[in-house]
Protein backbone atom coordinates (compact mmCIF):
# COMPACT_ATOMS: atom_id res chain seq x y z
CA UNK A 1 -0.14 -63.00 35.01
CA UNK A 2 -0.04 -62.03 38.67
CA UNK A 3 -3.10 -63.42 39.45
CA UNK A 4 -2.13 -66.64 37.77
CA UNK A 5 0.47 -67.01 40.07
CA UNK A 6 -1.43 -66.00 43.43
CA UNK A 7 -3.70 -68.79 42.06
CA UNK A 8 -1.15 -71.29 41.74
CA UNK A 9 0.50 -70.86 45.24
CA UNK A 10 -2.30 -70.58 47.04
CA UNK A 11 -3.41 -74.02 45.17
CA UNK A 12 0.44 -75.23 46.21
CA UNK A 13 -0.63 -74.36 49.78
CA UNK A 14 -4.11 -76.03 50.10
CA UNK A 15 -2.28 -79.15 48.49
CA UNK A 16 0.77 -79.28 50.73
CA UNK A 17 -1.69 -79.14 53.75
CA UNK A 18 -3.98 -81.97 51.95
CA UNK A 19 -0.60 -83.75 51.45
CA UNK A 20 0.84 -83.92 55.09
CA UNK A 21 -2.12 -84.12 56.13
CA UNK A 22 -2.99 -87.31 54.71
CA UNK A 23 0.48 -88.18 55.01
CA UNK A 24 0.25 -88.13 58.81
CA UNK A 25 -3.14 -89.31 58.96
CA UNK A 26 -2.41 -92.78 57.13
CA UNK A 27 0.77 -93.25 59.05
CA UNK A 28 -1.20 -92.34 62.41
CA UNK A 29 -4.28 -94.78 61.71
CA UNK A 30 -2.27 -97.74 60.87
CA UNK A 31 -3.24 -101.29 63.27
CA UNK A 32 -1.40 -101.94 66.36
CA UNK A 33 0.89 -99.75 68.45
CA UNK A 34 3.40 -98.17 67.21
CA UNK A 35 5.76 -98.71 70.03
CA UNK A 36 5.56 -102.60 69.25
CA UNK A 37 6.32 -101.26 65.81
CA UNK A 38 9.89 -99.81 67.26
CA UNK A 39 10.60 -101.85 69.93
CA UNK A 40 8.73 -105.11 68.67
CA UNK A 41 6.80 -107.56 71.23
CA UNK A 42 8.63 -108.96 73.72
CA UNK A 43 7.56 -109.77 77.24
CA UNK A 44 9.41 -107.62 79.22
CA UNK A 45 10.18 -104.05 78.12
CA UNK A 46 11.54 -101.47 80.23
CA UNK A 47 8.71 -99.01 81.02
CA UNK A 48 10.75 -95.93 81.19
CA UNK A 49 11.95 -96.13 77.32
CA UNK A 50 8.16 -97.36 76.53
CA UNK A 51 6.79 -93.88 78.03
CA UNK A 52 9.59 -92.03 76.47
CA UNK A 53 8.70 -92.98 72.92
CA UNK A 54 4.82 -92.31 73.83
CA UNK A 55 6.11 -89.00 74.94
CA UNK A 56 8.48 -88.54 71.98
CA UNK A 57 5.67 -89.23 69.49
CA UNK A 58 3.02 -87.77 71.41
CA UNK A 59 0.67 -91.28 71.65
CA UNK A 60 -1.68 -90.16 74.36
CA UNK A 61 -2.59 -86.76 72.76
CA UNK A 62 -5.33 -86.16 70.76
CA UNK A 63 -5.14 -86.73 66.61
CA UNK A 64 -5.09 -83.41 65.79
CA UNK A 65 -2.87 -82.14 68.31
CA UNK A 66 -0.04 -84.38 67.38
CA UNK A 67 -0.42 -83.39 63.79
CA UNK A 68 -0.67 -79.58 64.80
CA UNK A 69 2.69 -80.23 66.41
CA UNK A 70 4.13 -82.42 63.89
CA UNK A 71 3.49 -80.04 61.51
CA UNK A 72 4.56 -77.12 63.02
CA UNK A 73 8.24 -79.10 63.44
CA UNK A 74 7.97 -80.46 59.79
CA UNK A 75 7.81 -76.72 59.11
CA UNK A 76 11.19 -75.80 60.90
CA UNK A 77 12.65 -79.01 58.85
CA UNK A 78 12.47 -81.15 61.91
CA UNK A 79 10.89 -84.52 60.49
CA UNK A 80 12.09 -86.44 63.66
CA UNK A 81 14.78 -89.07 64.71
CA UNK A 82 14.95 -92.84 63.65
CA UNK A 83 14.68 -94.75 66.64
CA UNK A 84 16.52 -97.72 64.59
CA UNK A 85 19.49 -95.92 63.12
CA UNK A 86 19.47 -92.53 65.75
CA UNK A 87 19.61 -90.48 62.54
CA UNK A 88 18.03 -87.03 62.21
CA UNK A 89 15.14 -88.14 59.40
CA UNK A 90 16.02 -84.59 57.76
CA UNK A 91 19.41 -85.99 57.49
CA UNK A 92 19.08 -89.12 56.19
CA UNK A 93 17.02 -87.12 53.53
CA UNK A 94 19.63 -84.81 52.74
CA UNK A 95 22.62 -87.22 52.26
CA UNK A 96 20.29 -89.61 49.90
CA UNK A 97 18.57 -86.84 48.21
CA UNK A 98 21.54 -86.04 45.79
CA UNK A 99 21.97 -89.75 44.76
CA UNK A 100 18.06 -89.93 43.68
CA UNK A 101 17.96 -86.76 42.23
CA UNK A 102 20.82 -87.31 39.95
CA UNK A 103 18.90 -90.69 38.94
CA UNK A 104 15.75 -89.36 38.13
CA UNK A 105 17.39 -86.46 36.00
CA UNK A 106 20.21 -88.43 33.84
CA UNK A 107 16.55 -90.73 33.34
CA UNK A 108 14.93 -87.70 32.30
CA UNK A 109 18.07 -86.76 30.22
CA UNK A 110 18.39 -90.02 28.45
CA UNK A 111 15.06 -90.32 27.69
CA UNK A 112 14.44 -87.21 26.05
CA UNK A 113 17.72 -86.83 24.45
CA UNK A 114 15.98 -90.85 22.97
CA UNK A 115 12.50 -89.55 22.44
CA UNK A 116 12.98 -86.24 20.89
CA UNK A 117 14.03 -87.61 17.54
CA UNK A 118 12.06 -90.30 17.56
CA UNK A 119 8.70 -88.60 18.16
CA UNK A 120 9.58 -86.49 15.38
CA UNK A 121 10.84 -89.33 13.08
CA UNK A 122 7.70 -90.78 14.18
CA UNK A 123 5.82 -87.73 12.79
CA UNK A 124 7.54 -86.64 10.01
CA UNK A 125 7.31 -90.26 8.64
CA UNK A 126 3.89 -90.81 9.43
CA UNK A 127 2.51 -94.19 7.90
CA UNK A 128 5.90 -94.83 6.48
CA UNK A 129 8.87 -97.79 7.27
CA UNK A 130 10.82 -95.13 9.92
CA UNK A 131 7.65 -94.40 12.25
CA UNK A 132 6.52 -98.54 11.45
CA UNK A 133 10.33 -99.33 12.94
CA UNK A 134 10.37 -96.76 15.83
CA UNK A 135 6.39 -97.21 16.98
CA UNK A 136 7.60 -101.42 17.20
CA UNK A 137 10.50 -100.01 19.08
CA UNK A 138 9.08 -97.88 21.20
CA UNK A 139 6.44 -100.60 22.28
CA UNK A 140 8.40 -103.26 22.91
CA UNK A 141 10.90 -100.41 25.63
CA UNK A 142 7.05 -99.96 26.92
CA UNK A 143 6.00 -103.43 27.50
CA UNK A 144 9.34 -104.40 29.52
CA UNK A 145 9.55 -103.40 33.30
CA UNK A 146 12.27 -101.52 34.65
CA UNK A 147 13.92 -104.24 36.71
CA UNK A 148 13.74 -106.71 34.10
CA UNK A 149 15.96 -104.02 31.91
CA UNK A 150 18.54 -103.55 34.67
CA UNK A 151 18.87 -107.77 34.88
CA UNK A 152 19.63 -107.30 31.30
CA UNK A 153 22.02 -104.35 31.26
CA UNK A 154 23.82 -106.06 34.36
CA UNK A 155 23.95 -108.95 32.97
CA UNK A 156 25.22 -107.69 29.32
CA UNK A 157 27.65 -105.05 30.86
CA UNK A 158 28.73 -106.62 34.40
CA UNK A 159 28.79 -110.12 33.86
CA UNK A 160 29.63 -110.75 29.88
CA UNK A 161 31.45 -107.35 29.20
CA UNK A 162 32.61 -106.57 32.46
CA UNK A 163 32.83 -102.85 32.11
CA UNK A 164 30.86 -102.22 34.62
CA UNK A 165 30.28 -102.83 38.51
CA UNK A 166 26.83 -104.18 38.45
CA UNK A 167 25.76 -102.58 42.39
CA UNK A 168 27.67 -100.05 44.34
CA UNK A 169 27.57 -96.26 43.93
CA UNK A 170 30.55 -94.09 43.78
CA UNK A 171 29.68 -89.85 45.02
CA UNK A 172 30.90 -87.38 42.54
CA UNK A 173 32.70 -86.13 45.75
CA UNK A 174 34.54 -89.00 46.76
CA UNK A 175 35.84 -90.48 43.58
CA UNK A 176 34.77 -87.74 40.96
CA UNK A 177 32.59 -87.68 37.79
CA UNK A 178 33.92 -91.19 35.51
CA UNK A 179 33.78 -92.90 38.45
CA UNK A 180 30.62 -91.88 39.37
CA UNK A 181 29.19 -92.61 36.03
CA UNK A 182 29.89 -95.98 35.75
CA UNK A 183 28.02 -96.74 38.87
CA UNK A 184 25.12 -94.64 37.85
CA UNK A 185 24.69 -95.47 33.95
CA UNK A 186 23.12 -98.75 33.86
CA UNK A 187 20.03 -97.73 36.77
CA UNK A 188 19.67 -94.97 35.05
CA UNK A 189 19.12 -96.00 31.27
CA UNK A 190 16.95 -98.45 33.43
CA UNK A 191 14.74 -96.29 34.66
CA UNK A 192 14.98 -94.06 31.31
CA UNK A 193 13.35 -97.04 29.08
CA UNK A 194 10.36 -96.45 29.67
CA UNK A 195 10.27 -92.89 29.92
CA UNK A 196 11.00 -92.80 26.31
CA UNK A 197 8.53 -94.88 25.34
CA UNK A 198 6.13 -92.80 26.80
CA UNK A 199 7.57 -89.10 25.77
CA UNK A 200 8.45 -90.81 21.69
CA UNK A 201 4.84 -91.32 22.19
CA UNK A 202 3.55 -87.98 23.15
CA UNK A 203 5.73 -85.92 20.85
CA UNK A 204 5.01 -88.07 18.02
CA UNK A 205 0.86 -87.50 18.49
CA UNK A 206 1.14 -84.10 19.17
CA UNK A 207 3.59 -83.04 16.62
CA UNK A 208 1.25 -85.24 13.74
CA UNK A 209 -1.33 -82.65 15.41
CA UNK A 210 0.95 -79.84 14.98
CA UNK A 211 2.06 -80.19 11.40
CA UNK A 212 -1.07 -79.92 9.92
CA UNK A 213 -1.94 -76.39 11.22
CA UNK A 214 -2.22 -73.56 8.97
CA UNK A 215 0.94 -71.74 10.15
CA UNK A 216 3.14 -74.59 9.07
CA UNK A 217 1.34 -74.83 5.97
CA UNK A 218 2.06 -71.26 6.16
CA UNK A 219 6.19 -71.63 6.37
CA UNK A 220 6.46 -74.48 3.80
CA UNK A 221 4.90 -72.22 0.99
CA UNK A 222 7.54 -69.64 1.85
CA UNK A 223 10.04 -72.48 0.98
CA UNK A 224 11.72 -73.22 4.35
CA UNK A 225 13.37 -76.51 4.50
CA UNK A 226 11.88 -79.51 7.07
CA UNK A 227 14.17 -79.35 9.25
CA UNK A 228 13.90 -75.66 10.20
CA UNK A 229 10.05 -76.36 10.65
CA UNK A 230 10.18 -79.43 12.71
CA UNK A 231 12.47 -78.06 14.88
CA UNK A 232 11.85 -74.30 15.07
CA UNK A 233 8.15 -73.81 14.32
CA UNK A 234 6.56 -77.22 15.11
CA UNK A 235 8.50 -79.10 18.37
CA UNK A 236 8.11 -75.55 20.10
CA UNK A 237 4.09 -75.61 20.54
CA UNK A 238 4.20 -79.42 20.52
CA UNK A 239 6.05 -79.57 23.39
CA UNK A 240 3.25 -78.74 26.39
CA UNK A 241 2.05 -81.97 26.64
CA UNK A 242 5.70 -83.44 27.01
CA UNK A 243 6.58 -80.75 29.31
CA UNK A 244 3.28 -82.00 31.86
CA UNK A 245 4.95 -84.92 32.02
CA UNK A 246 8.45 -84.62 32.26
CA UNK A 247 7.25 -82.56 35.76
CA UNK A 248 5.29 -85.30 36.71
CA UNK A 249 7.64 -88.30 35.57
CA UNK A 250 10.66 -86.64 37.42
CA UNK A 251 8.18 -86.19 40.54
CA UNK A 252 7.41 -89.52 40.41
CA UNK A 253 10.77 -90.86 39.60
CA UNK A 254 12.09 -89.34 43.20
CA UNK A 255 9.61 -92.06 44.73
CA UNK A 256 9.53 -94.73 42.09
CA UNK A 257 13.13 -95.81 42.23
CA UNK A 258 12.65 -98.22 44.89
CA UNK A 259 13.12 -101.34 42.53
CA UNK A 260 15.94 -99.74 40.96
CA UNK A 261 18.12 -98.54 43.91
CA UNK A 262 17.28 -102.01 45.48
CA UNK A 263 18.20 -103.74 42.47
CA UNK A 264 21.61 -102.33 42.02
CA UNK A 265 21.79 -101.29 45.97
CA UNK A 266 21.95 -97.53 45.54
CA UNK A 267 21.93 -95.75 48.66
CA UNK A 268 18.91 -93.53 47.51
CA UNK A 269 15.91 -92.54 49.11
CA UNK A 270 14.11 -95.53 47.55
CA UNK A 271 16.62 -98.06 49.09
CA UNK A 272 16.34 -95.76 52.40
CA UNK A 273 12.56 -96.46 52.74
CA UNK A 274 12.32 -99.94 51.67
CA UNK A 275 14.83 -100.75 54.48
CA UNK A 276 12.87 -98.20 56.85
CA UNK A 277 9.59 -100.44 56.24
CA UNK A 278 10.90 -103.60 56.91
CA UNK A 279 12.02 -102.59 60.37
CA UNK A 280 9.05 -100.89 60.36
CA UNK A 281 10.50 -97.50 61.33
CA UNK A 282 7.27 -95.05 61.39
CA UNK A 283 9.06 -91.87 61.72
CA UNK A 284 11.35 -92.65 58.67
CA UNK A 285 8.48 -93.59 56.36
CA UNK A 286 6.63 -90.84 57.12
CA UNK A 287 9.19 -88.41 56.57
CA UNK A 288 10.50 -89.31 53.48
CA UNK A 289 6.82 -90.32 52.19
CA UNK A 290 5.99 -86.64 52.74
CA UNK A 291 9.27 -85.14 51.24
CA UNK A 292 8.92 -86.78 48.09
CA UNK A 293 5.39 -85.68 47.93
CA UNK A 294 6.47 -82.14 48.82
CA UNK A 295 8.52 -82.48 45.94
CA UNK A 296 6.20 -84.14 43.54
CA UNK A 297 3.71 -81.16 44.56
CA UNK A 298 6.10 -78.95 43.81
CA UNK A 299 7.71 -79.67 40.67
CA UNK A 300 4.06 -79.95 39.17
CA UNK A 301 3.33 -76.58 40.38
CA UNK A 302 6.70 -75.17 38.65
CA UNK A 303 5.89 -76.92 35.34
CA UNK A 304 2.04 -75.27 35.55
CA UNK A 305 3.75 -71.69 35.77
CA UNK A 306 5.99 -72.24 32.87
CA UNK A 307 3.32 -73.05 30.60
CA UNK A 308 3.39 -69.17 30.39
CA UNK A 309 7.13 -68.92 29.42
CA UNK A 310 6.77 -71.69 26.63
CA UNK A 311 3.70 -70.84 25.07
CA UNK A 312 2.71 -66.72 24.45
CA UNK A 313 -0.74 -67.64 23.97
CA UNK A 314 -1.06 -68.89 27.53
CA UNK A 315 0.65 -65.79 28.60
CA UNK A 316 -1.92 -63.40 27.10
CA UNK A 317 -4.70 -65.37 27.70
């Protein structure tokens, strides 16, 4: 088990470094200068702030010295200053973070509060009218894009129902939990669509794969009802797969809300960087690009070590 672990950070490290790396690299190589990036081309420019940004972002040293040092302040948490907005970049992260986050995780929630039951509908009526209905549902949730849900739901809920706002987001802090929620629903079932699909999907497969081992066999000849087995002896070892996933959906989700957060203007990370690229802010882009693959990183590497808490045979393997 030890080992396991030394093996798995030491992977975490080698990927982080691959990661900013990279990261830094991309942003580095990119055409043209990036002080016409910041200050834009114009014909006169006042040479003292043009040799102060050089010097800020360290344009006339070597490649690798500017990523040593870069790196070495990413380490401390200092991801630079927005030349645009004059905002600490590790600020701007932390006051969007929370509003992301809680997207991507009620999306998670929703999804798998959707999918558990009807993967193992999907299972337990194999071939049958249930799994016919819920595999036709779960396709069509598949086939439809994100955005083109949250038209829908703002057009259902804001603009015929009028329950709810259709952009905006209220903080839990400023005008508390309802509040909050009705800002936050809609984007989120929006995101969450598809992330059933694809979870119904998974459980349904690998619970099909599940039922028909000898164990299960085992506890319906001792005369224990369906429901105990789906639940207690089947969804348990069916659930690996799903669990890969979730890590790597919810790592993904803190980057891939972009069309969301723009759609219904959430200030989120997503709505943070669109804005940051199209006044071409380098520093911002960079930073939160290499946060959110941090994170992704991360979260995968979290999911790999539970394996061993879900699963005994992994554990004693």
């Amino acid at each position: 088990m030890r080992k396991v672990i030394i093996t798995r950070l030491l992977r975490l490290v080698g990927t982080l470094f691959a990661v900013t790396f990279l990261t830094f690299s991309l942003t580095s190589f990119l055409p043209g200068d990036p002080v016409d990036a910041i200050l834009g081309v114009q014909s006169t420019r006042d040479p003292v702030v043009v040799a102060q940004i050089r010097d800020d972002l360290g344009l006339d040293d070597p490649f690798l010295v500017r990523y040593v040092d870069w790196l070495g302040d990413a380490l401390t948490g200092d991801l630079g200053q927005s030349y645009i907005t004059d905002q600490e970049i590790s600020q701007t992260i932390k006051d969007r973070l929370p509003v992301t986050a809680q997207l991507a995780v009620m999306a998670i929630a929703i999804a798998l509060i959707l999918a558990i039951p009807i993967g193992i509908i999907g299972a337990y009526k194999q071939s049958r009218w249930p799994d016919t209905v819920t595999s036709a549902g779960v396709q069509f949730a598949l086939s439809v894009p994100n955005f083109i849900t949250g038209i829908f739901l703002i057009w259902l809920f804001s603009v015929q129902l009028k329950w709810l706002p259709s952009s905006n987001w209220n903080r839990i802090s400023d005008k508390g939990l309802a509040e909050n929620l009705k800002t936050s629903i809609m984007p989120a079932t929006a995101l969450a669509m598809t992330q059933m699909a694809i979870f119904s999907r998974l459980i349904r497969s690998d619970m099909i794969a599940t039922l028909q081992e000898n164990y299960i066999l085992a506890a319906r000849s001792k005369g224990l009802n369906d429901r105990y087995i789906l639940f207690r002896h089947a969804l348990r070892p069916s659930s690996l797969s799903l669990m890969t996933i979730v890590g790597i959906n919810f790592g993904a989700l803190l980057g891939g809300t972009v069309v969301i957060e723009t759609l219904f203007a959430v200030p989120g990370l997503g709505f943070r960087l669109i804005n940051a690229i199209s006044q071409r802010d380098i520093l911002v882009i960079q930073g939160i690009t290499v946060f959110i693959a941090t994170m992704y990183v991360l979260i995968n590497t979290v999911v790999d070590l539970l394996y061993t808490v879900i699963d005994p045979r992994i554990r004693k393997g």
